[in-house]
PDB file of N, CA and C in Angstrom:
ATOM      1  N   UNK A   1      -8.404  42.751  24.960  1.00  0.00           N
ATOM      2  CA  UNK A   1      -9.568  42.406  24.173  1.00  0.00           C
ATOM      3  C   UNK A   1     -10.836  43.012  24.768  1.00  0.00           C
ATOM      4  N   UNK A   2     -11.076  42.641  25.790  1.00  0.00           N
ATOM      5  CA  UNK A   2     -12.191  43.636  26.811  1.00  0.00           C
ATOM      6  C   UNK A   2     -11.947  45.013  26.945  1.00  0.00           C
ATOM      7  N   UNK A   3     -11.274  45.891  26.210  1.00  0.00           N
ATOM      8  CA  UNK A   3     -10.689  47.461  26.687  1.00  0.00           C
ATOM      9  C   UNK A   3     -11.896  48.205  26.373  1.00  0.00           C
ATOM     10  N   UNK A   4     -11.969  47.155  24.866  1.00  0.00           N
ATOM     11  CA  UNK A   4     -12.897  48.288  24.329  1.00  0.00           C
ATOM     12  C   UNK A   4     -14.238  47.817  24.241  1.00  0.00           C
ATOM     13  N   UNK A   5     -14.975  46.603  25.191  1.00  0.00           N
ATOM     14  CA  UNK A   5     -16.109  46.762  25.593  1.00  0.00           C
ATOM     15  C   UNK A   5     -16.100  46.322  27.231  1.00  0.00           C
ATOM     16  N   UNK A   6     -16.223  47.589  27.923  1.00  0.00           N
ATOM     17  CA  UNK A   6     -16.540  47.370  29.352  1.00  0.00           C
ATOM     18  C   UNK A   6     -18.033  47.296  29.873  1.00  0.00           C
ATOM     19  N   UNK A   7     -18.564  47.500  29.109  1.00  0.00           N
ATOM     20  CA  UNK A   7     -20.127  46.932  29.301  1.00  0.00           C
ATOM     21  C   UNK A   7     -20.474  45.550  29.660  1.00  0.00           C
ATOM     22  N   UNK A   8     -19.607  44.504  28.427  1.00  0.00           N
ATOM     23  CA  UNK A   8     -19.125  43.289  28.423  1.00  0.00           C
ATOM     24  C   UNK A   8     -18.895  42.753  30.222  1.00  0.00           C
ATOM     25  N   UNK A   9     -17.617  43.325  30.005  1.00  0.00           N
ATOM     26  CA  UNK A   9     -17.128  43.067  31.383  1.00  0.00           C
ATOM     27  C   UNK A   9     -17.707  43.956  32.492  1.00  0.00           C
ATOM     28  N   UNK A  10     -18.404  44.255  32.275  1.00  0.00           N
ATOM     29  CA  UNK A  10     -19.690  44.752  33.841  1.00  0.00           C
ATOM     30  C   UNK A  10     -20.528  43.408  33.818  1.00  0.00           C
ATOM     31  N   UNK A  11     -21.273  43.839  32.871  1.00  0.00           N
ATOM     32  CA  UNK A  11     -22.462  42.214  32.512  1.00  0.00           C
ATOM     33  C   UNK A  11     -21.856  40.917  33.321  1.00  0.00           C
ATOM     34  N   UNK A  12     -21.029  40.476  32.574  1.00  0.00           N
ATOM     35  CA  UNK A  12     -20.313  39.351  32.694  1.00  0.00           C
ATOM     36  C   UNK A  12     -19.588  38.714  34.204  1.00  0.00           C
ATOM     37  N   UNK A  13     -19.022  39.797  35.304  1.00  0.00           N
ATOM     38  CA  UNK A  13     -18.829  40.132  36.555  1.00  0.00           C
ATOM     39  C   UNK A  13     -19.987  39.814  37.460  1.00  0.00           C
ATOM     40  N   UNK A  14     -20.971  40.367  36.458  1.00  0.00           N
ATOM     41  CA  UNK A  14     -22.415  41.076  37.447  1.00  0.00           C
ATOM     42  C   UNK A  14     -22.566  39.580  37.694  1.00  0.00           C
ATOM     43  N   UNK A  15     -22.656  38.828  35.969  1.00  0.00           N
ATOM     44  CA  UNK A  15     -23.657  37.712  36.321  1.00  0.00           C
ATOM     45  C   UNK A  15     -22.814  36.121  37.179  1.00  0.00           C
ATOM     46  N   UNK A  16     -21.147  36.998  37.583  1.00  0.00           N
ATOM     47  CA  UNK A  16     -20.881  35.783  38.279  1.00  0.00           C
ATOM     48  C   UNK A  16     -20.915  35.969  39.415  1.00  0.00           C
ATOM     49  N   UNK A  17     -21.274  37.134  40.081  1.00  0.00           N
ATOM     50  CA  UNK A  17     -21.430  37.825  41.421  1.00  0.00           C
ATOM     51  C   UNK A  17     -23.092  37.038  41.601  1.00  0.00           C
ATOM     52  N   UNK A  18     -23.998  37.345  41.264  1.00  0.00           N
ATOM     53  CA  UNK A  18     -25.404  36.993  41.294  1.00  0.00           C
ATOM     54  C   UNK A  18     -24.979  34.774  41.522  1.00  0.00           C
ATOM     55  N   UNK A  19     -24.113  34.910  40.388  1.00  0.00           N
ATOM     56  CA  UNK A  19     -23.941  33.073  40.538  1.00  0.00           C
ATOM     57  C   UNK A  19     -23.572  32.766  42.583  1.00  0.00           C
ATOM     58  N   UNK A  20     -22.427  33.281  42.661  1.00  0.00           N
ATOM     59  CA  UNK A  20     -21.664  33.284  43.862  1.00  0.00           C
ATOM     60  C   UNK A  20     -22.695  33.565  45.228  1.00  0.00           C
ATOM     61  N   UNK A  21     -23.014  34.937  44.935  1.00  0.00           N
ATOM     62  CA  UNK A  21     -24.197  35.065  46.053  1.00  0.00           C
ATOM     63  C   UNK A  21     -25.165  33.836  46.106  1.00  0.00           C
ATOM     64  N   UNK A  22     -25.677  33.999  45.259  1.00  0.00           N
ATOM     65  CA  UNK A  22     -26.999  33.135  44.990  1.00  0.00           C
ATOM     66  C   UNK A  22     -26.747  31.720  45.492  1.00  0.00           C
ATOM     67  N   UNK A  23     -25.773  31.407  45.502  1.00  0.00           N
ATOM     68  CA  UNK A  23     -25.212  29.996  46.112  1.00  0.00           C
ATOM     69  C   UNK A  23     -25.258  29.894  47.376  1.00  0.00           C
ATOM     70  N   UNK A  24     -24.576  31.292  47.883  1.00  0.00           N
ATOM     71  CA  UNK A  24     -24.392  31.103  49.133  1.00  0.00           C
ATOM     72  C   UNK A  24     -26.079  31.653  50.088  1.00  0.00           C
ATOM     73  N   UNK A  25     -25.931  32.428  49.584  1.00  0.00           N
ATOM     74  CA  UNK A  25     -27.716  32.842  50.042  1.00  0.00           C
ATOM     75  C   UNK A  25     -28.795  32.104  50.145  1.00  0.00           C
ATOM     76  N   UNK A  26     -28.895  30.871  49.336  1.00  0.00           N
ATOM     77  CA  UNK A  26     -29.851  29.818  48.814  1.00  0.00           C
ATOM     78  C   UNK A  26     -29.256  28.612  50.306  1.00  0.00           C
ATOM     79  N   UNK A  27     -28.296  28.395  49.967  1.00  0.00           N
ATOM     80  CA  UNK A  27     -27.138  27.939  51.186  1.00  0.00           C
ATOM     81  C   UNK A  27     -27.936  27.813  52.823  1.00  0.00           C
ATOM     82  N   UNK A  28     -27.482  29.287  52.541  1.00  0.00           N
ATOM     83  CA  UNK A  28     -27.989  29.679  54.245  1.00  0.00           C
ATOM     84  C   UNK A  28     -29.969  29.587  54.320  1.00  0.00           C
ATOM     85  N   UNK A  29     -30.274  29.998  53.199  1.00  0.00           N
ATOM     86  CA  UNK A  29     -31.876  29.768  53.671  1.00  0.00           C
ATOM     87  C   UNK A  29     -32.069  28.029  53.176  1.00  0.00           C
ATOM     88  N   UNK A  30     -31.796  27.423  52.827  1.00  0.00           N
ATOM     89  CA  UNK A  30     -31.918  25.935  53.090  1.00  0.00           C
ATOM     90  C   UNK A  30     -30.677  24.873  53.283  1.00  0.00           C
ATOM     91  N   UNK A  31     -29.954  25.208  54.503  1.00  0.00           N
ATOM     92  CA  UNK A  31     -28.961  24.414  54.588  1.00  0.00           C
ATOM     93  C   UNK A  31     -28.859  22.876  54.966  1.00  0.00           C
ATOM     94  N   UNK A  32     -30.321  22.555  54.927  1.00  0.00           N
ATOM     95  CA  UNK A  32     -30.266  21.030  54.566  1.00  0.00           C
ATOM     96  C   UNK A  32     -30.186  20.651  53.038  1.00  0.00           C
ATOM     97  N   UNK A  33     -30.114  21.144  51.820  1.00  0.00           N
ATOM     98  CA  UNK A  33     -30.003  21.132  50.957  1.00  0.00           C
ATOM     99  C   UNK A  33     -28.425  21.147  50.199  1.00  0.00           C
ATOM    100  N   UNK A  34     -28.479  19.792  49.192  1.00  0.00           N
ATOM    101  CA  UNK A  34     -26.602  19.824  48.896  1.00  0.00           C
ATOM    102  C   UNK A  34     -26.444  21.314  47.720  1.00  0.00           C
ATOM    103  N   UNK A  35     -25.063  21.304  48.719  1.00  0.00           N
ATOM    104  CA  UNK A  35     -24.237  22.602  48.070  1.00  0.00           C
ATOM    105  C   UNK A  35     -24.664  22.483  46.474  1.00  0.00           C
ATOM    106  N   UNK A  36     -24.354  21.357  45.578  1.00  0.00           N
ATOM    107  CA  UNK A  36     -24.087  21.485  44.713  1.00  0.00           C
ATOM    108  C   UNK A  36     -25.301  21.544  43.794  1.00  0.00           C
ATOM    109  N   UNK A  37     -26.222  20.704  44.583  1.00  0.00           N
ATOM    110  CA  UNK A  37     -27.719  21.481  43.760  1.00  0.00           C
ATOM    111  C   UNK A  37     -28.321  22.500  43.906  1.00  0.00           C
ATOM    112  N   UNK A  38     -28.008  23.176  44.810  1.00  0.00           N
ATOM    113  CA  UNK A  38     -28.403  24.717  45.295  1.00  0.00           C
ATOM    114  C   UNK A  38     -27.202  25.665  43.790  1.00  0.00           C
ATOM    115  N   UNK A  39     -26.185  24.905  43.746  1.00  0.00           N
ATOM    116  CA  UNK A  39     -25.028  25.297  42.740  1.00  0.00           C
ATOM    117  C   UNK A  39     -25.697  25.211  41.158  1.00  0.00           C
ATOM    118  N   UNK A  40     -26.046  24.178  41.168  1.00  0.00           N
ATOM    119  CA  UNK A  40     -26.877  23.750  40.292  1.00  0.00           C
ATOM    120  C   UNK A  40     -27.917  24.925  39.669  1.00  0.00           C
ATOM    121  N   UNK A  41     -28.749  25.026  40.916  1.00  0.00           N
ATOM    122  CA  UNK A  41     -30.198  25.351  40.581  1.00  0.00           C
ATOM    123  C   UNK A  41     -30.049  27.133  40.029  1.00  0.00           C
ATOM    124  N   UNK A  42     -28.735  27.593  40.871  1.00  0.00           N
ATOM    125  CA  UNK A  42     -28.334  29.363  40.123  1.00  0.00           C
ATOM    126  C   UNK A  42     -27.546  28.894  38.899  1.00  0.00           C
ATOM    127  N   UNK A  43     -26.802  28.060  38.264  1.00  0.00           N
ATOM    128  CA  UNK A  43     -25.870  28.266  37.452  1.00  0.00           C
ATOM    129  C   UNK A  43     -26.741  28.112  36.334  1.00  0.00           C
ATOM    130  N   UNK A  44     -27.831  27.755  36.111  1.00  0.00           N
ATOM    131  CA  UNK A  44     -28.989  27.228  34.733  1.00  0.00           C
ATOM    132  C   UNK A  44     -29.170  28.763  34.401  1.00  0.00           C
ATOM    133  N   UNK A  45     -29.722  29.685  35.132  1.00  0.00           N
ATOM    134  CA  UNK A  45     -29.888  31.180  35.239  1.00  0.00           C
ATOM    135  C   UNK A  45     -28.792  31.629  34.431  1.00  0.00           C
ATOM    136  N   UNK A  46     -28.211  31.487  34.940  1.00  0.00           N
ATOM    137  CA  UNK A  46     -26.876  32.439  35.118  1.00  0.00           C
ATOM    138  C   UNK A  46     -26.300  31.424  33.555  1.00  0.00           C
ATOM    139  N   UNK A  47     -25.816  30.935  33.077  1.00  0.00           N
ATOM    140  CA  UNK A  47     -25.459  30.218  31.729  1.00  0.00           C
ATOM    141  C   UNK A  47     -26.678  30.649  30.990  1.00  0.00           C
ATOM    142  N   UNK A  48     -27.607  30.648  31.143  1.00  0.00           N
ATOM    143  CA  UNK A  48     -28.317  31.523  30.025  1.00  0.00           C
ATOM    144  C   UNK A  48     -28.358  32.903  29.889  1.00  0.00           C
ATOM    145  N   UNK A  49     -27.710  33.738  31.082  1.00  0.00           N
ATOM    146  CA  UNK A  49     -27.839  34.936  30.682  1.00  0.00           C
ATOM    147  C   UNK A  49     -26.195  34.970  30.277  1.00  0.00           C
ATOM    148  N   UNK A  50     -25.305  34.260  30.777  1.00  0.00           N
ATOM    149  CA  UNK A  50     -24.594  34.535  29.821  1.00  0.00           C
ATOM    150  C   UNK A  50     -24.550  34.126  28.060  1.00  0.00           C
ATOM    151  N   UNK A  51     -25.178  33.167  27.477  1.00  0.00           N
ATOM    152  CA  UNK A  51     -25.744  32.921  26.196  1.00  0.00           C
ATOM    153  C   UNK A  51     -25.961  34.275  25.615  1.00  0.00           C
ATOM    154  N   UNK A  52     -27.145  35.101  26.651  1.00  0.00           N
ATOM    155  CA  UNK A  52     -27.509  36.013  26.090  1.00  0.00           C
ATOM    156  C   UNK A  52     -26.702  37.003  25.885  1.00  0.00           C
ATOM    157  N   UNK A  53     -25.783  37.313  26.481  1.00  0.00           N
ATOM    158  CA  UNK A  53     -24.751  38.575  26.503  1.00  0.00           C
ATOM    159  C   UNK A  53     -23.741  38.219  25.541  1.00  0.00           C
ATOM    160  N   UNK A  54     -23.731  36.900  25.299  1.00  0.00           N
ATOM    161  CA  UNK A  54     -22.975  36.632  23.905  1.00  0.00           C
ATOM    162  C   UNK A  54     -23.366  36.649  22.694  1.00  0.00           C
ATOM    163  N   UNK A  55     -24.587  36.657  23.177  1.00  0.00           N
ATOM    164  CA  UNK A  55     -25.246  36.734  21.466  1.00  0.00           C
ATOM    165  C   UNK A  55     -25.600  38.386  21.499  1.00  0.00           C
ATOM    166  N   UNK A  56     -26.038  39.209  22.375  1.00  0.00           N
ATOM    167  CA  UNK A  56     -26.139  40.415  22.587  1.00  0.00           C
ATOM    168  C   UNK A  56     -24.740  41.409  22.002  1.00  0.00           C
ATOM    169  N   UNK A  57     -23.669  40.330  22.472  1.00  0.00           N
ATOM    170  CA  UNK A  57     -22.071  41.338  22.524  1.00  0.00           C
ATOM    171  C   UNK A  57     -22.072  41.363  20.311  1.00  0.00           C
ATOM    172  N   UNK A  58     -22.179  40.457  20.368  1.00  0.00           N
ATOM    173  CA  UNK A  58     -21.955  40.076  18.933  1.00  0.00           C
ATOM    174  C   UNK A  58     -23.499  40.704  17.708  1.00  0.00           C
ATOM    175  N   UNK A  59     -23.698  40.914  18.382  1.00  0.00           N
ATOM    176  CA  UNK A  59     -25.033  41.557  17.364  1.00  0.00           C
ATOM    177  C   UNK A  59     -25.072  43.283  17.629  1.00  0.00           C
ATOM    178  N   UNK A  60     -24.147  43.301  18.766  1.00  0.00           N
ATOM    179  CA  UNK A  60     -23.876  44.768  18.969  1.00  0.00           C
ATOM    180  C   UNK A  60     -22.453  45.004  18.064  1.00  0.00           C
ATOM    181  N   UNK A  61     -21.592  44.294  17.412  1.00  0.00           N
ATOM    182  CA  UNK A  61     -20.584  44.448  16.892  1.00  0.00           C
ATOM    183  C   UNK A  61     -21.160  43.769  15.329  1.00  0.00           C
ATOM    184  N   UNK A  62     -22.141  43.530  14.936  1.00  0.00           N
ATOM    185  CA  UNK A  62     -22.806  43.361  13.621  1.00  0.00           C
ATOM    186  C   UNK A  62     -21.962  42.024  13.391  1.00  0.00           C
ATOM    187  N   UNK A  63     -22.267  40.835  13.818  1.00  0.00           N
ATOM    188  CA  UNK A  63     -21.211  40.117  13.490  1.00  0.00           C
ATOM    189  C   UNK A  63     -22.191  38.524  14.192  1.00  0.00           C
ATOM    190  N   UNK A  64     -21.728  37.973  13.123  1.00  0.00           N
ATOM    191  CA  UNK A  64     -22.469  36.331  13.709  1.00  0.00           C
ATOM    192  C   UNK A  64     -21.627  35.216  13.685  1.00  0.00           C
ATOM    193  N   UNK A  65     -22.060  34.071  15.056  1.00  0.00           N
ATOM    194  CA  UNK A  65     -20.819  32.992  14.921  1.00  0.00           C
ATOM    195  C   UNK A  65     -20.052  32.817  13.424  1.00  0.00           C
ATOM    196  N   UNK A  66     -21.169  32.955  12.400  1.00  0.00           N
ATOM    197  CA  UNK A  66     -20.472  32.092  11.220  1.00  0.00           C
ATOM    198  C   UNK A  66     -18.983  33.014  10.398  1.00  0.00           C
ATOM    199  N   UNK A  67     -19.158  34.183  11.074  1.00  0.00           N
ATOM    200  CA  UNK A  67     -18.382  35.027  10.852  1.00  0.00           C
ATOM    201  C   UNK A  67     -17.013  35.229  11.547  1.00  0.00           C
ATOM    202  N   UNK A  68     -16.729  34.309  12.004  1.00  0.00           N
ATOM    203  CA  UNK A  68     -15.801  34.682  13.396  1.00  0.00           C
ATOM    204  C   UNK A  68     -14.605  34.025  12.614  1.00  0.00           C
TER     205      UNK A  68
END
């Protein structure tokens, strides 16, 4: 299903690499701070840019939820 958009799956990689880092990076510069709100505080980011790459993927293929 992804063959034939690897753009998709660059985007989509990118923005769970940025999630992952960002956790751990945030981590180490305030490690009195809980894991999971530091988890928290990248995944709000990161779920909206994926929103966007879904609504992006689908408007690049001329096509809207109601259509699916």
């Amino acid at each position: 299903m992804m063959k034939d958009r690897p753009w998709f799956t660059f985007w989509s990689t990118l923005l769970l690499v940025i999630e992952l880092f960002g956790t751990a990076l945030l981590h180490m510069a305030y490690p009195t701070v809980s894991r999971w709100l530091l988890f928290a505080i990248v995944t709000v980011p990161v779920v909206i840019g994926y929103v966007i790459l879904a609504y992006w993927a689908m408007k690049k293929e001329k096509r809207t939820p109601a259509q699916k």
